[in-house]
C-alpha atoms as a PDB file:
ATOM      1  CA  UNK A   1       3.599  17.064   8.561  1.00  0.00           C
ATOM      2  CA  UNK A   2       2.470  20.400   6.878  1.00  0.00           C
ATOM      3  CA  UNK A   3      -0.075  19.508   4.349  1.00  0.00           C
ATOM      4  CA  UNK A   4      -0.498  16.232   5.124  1.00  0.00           C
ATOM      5  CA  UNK A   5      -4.510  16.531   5.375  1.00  0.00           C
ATOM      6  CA  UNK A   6      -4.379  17.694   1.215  1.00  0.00           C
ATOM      7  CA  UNK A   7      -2.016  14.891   0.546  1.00  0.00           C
ATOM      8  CA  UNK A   8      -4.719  12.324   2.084  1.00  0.00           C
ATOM      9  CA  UNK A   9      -7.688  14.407   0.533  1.00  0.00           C
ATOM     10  CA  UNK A  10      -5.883  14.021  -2.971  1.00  0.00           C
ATOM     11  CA  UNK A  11      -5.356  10.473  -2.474  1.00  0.00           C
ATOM     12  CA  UNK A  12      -9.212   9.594  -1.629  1.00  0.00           C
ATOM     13  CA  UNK A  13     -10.045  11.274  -4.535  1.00  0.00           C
ATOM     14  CA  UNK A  14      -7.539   9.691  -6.955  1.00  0.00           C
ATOM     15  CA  UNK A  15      -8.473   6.059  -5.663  1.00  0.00           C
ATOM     16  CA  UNK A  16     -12.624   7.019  -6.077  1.00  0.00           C
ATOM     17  CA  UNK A  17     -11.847   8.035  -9.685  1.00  0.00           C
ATOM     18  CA  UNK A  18      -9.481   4.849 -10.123  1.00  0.00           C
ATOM     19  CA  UNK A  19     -12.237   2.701  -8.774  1.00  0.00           C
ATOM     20  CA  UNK A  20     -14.706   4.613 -10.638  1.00  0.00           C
ATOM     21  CA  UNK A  21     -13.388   3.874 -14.065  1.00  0.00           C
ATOM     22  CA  UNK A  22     -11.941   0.370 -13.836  1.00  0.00           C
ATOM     23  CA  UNK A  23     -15.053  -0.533 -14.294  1.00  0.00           C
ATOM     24  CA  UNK A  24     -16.029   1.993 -17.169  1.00  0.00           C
ATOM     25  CA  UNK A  25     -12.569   1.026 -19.813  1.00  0.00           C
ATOM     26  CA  UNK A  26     -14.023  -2.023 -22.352  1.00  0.00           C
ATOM     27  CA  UNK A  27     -13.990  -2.776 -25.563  1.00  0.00           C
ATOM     28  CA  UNK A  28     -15.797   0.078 -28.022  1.00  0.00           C
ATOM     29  CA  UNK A  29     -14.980   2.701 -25.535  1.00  0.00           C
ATOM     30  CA  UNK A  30     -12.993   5.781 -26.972  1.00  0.00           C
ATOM     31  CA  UNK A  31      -9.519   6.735 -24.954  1.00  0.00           C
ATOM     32  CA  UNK A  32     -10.663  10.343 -25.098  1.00  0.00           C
ATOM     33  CA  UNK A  33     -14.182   9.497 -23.500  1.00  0.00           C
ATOM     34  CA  UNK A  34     -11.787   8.174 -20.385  1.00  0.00           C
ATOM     35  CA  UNK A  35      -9.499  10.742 -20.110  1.00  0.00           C
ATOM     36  CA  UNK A  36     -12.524  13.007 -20.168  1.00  0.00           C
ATOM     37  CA  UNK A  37     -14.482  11.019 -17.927  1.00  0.00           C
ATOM     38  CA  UNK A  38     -11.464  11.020 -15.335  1.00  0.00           C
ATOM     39  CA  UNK A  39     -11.327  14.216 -15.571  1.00  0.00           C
ATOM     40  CA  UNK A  40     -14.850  15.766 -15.409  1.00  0.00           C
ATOM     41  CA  UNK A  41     -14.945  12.809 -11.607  1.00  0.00           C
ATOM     42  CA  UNK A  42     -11.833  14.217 -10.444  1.00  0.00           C
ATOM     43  CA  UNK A  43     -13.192  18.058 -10.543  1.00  0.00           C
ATOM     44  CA  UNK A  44     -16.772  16.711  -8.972  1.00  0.00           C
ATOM     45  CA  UNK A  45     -14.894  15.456  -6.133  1.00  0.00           C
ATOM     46  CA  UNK A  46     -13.299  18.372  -5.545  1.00  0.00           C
ATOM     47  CA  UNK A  47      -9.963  17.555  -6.954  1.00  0.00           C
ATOM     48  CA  UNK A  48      -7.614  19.486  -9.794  1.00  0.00           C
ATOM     49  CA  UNK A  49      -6.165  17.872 -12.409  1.00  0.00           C
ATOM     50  CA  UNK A  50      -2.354  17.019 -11.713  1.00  0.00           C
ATOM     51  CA  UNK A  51      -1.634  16.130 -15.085  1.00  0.00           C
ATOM     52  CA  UNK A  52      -3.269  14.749 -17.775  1.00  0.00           C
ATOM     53  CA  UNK A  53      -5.330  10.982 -17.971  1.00  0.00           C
ATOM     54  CA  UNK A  54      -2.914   8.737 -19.444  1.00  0.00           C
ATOM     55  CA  UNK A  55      -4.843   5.805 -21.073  1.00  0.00           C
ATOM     56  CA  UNK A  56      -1.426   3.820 -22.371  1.00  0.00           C
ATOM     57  CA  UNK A  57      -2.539   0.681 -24.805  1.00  0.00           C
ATOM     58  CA  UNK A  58      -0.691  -2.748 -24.900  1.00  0.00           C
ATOM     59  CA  UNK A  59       3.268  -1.409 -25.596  1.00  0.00           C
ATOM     60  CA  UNK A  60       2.668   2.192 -24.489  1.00  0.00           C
ATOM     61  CA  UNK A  61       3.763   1.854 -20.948  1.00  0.00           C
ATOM     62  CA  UNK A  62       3.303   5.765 -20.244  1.00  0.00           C
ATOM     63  CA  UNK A  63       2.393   8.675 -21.739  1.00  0.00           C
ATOM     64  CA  UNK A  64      -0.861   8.981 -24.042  1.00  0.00           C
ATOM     65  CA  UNK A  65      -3.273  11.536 -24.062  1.00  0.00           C
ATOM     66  CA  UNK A  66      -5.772  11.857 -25.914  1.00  0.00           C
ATOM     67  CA  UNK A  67      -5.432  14.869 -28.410  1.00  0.00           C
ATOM     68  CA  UNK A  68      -8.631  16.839 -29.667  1.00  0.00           C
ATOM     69  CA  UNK A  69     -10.811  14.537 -32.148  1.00  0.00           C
ATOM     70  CA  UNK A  70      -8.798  10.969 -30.823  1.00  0.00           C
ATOM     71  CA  UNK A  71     -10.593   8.258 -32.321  1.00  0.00           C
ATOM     72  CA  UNK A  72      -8.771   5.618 -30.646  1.00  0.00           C
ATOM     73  CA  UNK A  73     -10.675   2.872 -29.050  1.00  0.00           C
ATOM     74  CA  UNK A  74     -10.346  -0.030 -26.876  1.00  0.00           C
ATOM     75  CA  UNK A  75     -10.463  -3.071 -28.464  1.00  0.00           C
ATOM     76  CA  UNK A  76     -11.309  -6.726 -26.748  1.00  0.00           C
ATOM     77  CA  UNK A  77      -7.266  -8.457 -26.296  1.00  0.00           C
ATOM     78  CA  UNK A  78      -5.477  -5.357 -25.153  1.00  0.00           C
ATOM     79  CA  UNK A  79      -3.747  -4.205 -21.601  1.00  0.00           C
ATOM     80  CA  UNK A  80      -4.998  -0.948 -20.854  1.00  0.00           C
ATOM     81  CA  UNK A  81      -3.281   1.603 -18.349  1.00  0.00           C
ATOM     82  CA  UNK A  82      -5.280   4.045 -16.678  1.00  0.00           C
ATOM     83  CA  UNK A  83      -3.096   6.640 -14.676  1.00  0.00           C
ATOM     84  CA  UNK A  84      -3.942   9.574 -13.745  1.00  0.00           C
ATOM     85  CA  UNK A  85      -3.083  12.004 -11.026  1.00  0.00           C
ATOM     86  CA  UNK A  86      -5.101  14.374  -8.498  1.00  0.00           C
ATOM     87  CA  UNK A  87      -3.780  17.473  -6.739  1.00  0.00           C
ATOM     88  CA  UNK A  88      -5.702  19.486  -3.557  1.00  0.00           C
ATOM     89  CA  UNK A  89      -4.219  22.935  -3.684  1.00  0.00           C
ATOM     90  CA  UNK A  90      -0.641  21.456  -5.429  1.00  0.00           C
ATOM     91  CA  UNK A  91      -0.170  18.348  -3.025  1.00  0.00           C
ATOM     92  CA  UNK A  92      -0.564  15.446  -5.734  1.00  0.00           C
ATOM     93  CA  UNK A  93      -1.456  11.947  -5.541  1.00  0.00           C
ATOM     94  CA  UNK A  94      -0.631   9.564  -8.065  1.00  0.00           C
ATOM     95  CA  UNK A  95      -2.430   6.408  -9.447  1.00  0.00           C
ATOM     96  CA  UNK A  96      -2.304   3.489 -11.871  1.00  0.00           C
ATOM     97  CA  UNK A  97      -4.712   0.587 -12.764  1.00  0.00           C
ATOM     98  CA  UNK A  98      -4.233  -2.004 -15.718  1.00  0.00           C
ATOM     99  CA  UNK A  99      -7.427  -3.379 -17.165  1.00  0.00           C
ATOM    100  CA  UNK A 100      -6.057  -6.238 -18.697  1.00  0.00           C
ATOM    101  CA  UNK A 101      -8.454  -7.298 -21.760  1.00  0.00           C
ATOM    102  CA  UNK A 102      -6.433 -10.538 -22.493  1.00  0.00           C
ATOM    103  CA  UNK A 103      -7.186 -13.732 -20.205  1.00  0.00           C
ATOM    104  CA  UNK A 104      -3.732 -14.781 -21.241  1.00  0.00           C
ATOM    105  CA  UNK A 105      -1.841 -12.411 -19.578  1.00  0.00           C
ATOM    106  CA  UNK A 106      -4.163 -11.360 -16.191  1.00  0.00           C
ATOM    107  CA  UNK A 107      -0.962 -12.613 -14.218  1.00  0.00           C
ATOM    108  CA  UNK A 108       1.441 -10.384 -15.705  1.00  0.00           C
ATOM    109  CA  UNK A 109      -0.777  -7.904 -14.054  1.00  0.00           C
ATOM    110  CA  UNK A 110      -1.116  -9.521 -10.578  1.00  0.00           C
ATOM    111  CA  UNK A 111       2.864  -9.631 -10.943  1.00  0.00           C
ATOM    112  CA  UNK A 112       2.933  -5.701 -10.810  1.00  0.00           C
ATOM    113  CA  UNK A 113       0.089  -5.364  -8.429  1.00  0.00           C
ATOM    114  CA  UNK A 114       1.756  -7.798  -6.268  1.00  0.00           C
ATOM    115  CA  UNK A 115       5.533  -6.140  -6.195  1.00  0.00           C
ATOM    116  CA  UNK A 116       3.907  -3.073  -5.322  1.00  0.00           C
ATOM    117  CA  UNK A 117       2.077  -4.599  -2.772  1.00  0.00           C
ATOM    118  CA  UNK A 118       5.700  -5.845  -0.852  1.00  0.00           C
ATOM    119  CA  UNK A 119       7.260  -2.341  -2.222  1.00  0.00           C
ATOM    120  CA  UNK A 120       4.852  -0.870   0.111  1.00  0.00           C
ATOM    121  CA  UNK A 121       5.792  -2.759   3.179  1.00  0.00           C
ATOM    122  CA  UNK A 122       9.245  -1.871   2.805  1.00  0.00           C
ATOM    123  CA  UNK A 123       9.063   1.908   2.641  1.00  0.00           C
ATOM    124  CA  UNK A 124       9.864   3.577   6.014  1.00  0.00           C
ATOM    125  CA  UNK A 125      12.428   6.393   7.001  1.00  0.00           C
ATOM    126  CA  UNK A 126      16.103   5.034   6.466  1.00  0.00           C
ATOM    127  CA  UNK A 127      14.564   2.426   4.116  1.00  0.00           C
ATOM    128  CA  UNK A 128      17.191   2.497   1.137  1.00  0.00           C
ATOM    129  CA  UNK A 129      15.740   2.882  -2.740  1.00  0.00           C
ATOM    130  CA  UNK A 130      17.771   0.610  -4.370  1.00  0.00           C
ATOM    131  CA  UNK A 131      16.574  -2.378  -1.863  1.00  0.00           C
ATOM    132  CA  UNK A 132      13.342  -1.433  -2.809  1.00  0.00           C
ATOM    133  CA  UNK A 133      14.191  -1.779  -6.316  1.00  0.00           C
ATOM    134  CA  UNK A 134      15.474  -4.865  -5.860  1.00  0.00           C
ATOM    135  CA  UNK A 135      12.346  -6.573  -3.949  1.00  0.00           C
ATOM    136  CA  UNK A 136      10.705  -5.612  -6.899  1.00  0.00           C
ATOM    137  CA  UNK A 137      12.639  -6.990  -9.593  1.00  0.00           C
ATOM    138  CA  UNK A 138      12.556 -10.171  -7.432  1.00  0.00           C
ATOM    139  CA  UNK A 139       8.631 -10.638  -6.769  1.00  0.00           C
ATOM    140  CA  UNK A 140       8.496  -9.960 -10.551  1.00  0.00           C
ATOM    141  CA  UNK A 141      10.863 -12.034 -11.961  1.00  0.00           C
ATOM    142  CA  UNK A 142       9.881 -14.759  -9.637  1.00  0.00           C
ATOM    143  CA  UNK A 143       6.186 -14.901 -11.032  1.00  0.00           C
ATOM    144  CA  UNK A 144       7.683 -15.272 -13.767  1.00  0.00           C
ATOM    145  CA  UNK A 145       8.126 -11.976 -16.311  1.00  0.00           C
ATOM    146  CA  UNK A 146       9.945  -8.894 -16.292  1.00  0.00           C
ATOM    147  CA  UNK A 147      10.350  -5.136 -14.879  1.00  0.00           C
ATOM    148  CA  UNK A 148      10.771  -2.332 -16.860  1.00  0.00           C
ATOM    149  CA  UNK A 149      14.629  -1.134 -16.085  1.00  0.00           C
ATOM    150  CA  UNK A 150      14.311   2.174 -17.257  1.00  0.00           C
ATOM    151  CA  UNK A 151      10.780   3.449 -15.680  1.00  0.00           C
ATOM    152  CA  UNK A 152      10.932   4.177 -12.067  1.00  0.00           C
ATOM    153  CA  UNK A 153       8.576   5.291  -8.913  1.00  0.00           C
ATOM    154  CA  UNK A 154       9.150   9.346  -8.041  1.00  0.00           C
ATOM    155  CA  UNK A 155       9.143  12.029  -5.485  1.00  0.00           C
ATOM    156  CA  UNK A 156       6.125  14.743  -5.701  1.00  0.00           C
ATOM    157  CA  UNK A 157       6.222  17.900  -4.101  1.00  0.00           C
ATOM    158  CA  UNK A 158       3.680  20.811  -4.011  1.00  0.00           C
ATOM    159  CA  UNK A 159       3.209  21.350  -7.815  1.00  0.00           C
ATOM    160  CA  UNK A 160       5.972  18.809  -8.943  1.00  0.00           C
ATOM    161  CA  UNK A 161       4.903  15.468 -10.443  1.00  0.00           C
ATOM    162  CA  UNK A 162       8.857  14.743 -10.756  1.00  0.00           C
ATOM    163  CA  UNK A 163      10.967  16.193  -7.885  1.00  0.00           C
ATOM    164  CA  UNK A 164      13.846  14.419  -8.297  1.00  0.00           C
ATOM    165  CA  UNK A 165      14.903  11.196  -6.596  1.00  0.00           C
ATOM    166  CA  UNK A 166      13.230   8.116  -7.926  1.00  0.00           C
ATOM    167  CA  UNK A 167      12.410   4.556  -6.149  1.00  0.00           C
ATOM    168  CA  UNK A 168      13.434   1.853  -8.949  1.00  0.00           C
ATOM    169  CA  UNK A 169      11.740  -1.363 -10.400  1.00  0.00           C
ATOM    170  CA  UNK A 170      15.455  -3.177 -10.306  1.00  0.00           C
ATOM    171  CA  UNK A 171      18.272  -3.466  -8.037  1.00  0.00           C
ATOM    172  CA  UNK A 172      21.555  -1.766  -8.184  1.00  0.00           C
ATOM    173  CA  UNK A 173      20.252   1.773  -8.866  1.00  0.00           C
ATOM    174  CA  UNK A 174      19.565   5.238  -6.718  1.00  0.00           C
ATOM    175  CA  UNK A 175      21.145   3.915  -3.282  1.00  0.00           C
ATOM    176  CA  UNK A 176      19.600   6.961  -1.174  1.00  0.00           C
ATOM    177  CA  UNK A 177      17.589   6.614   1.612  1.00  0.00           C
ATOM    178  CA  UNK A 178      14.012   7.344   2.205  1.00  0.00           C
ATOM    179  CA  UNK A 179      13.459  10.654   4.354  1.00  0.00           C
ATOM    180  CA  UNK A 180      10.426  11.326   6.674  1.00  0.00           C
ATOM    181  CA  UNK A 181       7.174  13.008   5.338  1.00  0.00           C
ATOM    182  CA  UNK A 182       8.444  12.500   1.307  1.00  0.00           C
ATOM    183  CA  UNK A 183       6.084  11.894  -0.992  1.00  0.00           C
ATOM    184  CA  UNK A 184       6.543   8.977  -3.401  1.00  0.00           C
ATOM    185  CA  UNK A 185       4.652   7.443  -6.233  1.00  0.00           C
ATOM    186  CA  UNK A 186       5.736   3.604  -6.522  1.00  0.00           C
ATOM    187  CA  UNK A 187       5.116   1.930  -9.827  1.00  0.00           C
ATOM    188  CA  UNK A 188       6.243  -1.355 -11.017  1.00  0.00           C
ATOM    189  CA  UNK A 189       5.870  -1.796 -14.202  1.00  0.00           C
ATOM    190  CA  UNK A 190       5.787  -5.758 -15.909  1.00  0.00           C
ATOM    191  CA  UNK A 191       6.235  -7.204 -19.477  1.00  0.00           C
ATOM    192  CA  UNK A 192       6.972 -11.111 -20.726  1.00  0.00           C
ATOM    193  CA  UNK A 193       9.944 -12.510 -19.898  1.00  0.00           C
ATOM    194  CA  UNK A 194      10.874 -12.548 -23.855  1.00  0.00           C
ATOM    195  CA  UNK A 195      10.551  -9.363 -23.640  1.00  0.00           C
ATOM    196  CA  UNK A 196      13.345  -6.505 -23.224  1.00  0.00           C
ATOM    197  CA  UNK A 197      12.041  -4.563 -20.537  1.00  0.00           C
ATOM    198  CA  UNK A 198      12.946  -1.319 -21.391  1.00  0.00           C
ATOM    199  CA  UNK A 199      11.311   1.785 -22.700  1.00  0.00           C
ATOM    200  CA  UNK A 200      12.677   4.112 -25.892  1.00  0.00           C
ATOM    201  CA  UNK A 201      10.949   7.526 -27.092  1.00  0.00           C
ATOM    202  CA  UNK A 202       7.930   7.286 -29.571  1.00  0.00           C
ATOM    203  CA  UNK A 203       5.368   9.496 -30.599  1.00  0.00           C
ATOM    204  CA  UNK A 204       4.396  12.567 -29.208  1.00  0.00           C
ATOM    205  CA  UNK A 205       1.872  12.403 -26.382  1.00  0.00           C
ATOM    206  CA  UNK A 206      -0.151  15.329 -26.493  1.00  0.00           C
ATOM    207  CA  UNK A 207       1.589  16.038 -22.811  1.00  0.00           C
ATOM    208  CA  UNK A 208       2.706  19.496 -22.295  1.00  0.00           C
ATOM    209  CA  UNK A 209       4.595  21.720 -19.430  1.00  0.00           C
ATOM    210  CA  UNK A 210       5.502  25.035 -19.055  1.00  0.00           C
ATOM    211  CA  UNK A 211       9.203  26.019 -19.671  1.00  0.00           C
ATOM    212  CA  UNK A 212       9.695  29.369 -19.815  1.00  0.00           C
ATOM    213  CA  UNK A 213       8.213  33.348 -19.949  1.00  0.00           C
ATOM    214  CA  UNK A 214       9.513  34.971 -23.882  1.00  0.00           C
ATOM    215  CA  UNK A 215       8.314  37.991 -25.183  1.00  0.00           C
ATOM    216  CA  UNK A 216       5.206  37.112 -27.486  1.00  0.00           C
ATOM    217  CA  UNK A 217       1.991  38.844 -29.219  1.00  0.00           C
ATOM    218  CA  UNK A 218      -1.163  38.081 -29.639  1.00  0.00           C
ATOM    219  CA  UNK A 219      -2.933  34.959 -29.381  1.00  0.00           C
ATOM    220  CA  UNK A 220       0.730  33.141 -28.422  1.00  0.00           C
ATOM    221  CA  UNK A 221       0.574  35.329 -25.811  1.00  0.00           C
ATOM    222  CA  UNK A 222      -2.962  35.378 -24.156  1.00  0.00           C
ATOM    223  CA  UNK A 223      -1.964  31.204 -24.445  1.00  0.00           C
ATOM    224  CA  UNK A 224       1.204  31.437 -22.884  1.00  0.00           C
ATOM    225  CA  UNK A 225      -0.608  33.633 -20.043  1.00  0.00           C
ATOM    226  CA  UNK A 226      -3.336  31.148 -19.479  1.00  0.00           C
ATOM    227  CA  UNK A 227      -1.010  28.101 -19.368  1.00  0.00           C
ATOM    228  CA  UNK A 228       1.003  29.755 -16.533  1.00  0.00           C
ATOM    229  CA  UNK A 229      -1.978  30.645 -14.494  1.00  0.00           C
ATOM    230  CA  UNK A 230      -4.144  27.487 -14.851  1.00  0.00           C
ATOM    231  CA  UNK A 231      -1.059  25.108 -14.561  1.00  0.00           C
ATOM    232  CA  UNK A 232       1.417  26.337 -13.191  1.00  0.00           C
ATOM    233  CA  UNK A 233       4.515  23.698 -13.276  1.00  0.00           C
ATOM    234  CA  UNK A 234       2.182  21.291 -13.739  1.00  0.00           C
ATOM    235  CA  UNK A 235       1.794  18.944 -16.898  1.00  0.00           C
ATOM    236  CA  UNK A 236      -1.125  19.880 -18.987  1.00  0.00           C
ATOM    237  CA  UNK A 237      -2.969  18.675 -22.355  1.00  0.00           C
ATOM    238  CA  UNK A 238      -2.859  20.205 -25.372  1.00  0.00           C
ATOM    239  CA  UNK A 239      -6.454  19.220 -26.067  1.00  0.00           C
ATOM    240  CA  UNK A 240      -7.488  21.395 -22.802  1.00  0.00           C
ATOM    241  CA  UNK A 241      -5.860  24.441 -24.297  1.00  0.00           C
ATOM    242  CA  UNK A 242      -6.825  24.164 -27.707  1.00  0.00           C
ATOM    243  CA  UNK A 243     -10.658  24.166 -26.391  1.00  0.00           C
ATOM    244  CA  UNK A 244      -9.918  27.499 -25.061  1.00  0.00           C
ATOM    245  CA  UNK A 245      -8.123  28.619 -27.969  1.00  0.00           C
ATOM    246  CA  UNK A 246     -10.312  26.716 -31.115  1.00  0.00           C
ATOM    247  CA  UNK A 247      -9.219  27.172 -34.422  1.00  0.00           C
ATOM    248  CA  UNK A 248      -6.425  27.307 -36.861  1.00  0.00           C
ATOM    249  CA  UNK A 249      -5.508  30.547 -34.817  1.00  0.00           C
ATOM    250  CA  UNK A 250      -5.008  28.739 -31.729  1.00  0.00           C
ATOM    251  CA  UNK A 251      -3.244  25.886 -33.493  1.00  0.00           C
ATOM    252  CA  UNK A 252      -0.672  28.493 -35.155  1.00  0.00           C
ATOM    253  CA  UNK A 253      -0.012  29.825 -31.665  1.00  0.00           C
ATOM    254  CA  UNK A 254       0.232  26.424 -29.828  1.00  0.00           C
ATOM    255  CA  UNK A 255       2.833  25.788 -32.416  1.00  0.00           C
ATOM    256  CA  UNK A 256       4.604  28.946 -31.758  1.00  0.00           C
ATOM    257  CA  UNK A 257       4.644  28.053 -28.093  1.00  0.00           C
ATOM    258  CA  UNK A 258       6.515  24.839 -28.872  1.00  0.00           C
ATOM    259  CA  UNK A 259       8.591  26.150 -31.516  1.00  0.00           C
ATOM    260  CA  UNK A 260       9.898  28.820 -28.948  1.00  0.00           C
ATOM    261  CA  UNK A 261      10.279  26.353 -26.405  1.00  0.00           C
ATOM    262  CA  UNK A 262       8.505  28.037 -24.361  1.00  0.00           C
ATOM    263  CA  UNK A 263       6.478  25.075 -23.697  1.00  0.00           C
ATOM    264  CA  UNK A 264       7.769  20.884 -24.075  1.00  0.00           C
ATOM    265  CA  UNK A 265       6.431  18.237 -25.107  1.00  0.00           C
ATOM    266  CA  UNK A 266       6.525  14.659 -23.499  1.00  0.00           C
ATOM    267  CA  UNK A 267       7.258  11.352 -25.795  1.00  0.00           C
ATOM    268  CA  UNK A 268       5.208   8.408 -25.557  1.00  0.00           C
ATOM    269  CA  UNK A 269       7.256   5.800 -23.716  1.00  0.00           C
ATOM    270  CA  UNK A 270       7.133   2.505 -25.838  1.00  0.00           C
ATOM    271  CA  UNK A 271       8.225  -0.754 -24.662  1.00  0.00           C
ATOM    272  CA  UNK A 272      11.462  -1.450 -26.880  1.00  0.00           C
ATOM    273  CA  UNK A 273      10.679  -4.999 -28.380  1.00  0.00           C
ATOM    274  CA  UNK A 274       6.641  -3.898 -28.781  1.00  0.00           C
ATOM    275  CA  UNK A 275       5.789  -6.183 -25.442  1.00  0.00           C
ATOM    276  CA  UNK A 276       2.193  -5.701 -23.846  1.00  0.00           C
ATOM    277  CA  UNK A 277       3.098  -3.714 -20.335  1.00  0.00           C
ATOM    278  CA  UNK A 278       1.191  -3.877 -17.305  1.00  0.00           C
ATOM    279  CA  UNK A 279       1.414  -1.367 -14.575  1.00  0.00           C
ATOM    280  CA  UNK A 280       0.009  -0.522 -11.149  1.00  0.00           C
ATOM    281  CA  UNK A 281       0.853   2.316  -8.522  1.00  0.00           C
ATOM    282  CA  UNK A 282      -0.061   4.093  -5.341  1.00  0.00           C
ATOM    283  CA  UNK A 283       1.290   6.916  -3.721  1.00  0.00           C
ATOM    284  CA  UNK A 284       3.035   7.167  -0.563  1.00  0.00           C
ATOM    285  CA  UNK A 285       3.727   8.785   2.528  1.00  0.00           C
ATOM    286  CA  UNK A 286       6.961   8.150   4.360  1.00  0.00           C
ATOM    287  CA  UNK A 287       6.652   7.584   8.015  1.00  0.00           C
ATOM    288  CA  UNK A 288       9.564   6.783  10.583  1.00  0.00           C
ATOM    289  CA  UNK A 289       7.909   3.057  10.696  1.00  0.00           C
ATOM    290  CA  UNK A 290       6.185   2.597   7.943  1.00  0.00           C
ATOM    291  CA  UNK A 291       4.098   4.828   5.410  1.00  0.00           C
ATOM    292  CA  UNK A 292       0.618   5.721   4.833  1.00  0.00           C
ATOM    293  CA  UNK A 293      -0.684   4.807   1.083  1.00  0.00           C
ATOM    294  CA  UNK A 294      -3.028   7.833   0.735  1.00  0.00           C
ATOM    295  CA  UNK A 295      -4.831   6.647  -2.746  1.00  0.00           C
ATOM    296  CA  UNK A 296      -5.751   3.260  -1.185  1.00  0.00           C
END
């Protein structure tokens, strides 16, 4: 498989930073001080940054970054999500750990850990999504709580987080088969059973990505220009680029970016009835008899 070696190397980097910092997220620690932390590991192991350190709080179930100055911190009784994502020359590997900060609800987390556990066994070459899907919404619902419907596992290619076809958390959805040598994050996702188990827009995350090239001056220009060359397609913070552009001048122009679209923004993704969520994930290669987890 072309590239496979990166894929791996990505992966062993991912799971030492996952490791790393599952012991490092507890109460009085700052979300910016992990996403930083993550970050400054993943570039001493010889890693890039795929996209930014998502640190995602009780009913956040994806999505927040820390912005410049974020003074959020953990507090004792929450579920905190710790994703993140490492690339080796644009082959990605994607990761997810829930530090759950509630004794009351450590099982919803073993729930998620343990449908992606059985996810994994099933993925092989001719293995069909939706069947996947389905074994997941079964281990899940059979400990006792609930997927997220609308939040789904994903293909990555060389510089693509997202590239297209998805592996669900329920049955009945994306009924193609699994191809040799794809790359796929799988990520259950778990809430209480009174809960809805589905996701709507929120906030703004402080996630970025690259759109398209417009004809700009100045400082929105020299930003533009860097974005392109130190992300590429890639997702990127707005707290990295403001550092290299401080100031109410680089503010103005990271607002002309948007405003010109040519940069978007991503929404925090908020469980609908305000339910803790709990979340784990590994990435995956697919073999013709099986797969090989690369961020074990």
């Amino acid at each position: 498989m072309e590239a496979q070696e990166e894929y791996i190397k990505a992966g062993k980097i991912a799971a030492k930073v996952r490791e790393q910092i599952r012991g490092e997220v507890k109460p009085g620690v700052k979300a910016i001080d992990i996403c930083e932390r993550v970050e400054n590991l993943t570039r001493q192991l010889g890693g890039g940054i795929a996209f930014p350190c998502n640190v995602d709080i009780n009913q956040v179930a994806a999505h927040y970054v820390s912005p410049v100055g974020d003074q959020t911190t953990i507090q004792q009784g929450q579920m905190v999500k710790v994703d993140l994502g490492v690339h080796v020359d644009g082959y990605i590997a994607d990761t997810a750990v829930t530090i759950c900060l509630d004794p009351a609800l450590t099982q919803m987390v073993k729930a998620a850990e343990e449908a992606l556990a059985i996810a994994i066994k099933m993925v092989k070459a001719g293995a069909r999504a939706s069947d996947i899907g389905a074994t997941i919404e079964h281990t899940i619902k059979n400990r006792g709580f609930r997927p997220i419907r609308n939040l789904t596992g994903h293909k990555m290619s060389r510089y693509i987080v997202h590239a297209g076809r998805s592996i669900p958390n329920v049955a009945g959805y994306e009924l193609h088969r699994l191809e040799e040598d794809e790359i796929y994050a799988i990520e259950p996702f778990t809430v209480l059973n009174n809960a809805v188990g589905e996701v709507r827009d929120g906030p703004p995350s402080n996630i970025y990505r690259w759109e398209r090239k417009k004809n700009l001056e100045g400082v929105p220009k020299q930003m533009i220009a860097f974005i392109q060359q130190e992300y590429r397609t890639l997702p990127f913070a707005s707290r990295w680029v403001l550092k290299r552009f401080p100031g109410p001048e680089g503010v103005s122009a990271f607002s002309d970016l948007l405003s010109s679209r040519c940069i978007m923004g991503y929404p925090q993704l908020l469980e609908k009835t305000g339910g803790s969520v709990a979340q784990a994930e590994h990435t995956v290669i697919v073999q013709k008899d099986g797969c090989l987890v690369t961020t074990s």
